[in-house]
Protein backbone atom coordinates (compact mmCIF):
# COMPACT_ATOMS: atom_id res chain seq x y z
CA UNK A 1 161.53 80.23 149.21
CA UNK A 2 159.23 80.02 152.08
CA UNK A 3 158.72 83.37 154.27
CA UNK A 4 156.27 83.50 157.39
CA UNK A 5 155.67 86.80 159.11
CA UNK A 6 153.42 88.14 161.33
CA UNK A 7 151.46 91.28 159.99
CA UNK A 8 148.99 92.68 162.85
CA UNK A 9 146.72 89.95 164.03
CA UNK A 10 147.74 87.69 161.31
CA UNK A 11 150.64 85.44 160.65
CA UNK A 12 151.34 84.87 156.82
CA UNK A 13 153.04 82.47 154.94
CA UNK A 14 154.50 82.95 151.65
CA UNK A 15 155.43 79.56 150.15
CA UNK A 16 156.94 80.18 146.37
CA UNK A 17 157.64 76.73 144.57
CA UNK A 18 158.21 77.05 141.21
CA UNK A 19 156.57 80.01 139.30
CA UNK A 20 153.46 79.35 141.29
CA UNK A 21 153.40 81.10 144.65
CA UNK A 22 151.35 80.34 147.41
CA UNK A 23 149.59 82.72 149.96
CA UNK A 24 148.30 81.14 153.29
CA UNK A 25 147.28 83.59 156.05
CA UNK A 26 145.82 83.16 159.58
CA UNK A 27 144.45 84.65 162.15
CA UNK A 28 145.50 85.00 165.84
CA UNK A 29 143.70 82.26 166.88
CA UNK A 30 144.91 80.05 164.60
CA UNK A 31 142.12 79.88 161.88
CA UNK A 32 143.01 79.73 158.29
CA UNK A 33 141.61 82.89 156.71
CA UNK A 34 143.10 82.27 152.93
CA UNK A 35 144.91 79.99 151.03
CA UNK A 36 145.52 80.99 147.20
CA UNK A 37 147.71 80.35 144.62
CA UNK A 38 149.35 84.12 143.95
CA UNK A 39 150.29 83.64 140.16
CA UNK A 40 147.46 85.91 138.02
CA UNK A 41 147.07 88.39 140.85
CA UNK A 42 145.34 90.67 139.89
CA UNK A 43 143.52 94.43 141.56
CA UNK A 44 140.61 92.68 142.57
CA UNK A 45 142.89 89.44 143.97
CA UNK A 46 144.30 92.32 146.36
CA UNK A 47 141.25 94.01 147.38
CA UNK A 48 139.59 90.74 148.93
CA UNK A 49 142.97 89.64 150.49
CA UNK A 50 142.55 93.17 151.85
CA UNK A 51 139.55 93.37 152.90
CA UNK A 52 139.83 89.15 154.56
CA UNK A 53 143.04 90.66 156.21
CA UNK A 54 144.61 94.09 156.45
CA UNK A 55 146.38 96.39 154.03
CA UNK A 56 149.75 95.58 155.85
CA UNK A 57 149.55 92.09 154.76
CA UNK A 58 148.64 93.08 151.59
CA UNK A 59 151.97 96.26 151.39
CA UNK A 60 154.40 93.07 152.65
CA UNK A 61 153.33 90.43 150.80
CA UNK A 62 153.57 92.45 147.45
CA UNK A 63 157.17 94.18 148.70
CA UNK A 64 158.31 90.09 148.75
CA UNK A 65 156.88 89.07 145.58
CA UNK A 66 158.31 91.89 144.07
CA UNK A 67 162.01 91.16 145.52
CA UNK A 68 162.23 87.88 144.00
């Protein structure tokens, strides 16, 4: 599955090959912001993609993983 979205000022990607998703996000200018593998996430993991991004990338990107 590969999903891309666009979340606020930031356009996501959610890449899932295998059990080992991947989380790319970047700003509206095109900068990469982050790049992580999403497998251990863990309340921390959230926080920083949080605070790098916006809790609305954060809300979506959990709703998909949890879909799967």
């Amino acid at each position: 599955m590969s999903t891309m979205f666009k979340a606020g000022d930031f356009f996501v990607r959610l890449r899932v090959q295998g059990d080992r998703p991947k989380l790319t996000v970047w700003n509206d200018r095109g900068k990469k912001i982050v790049s992580e593998f999403v497998s251990a996430a863990t309340e921390s993991f959230w926080a920083k993609i949080a605070e790098l991004t916006s809790q609305e990338v954060v809300a979506r990107v959990q709703a998909l993983l949890e879909s799967e």
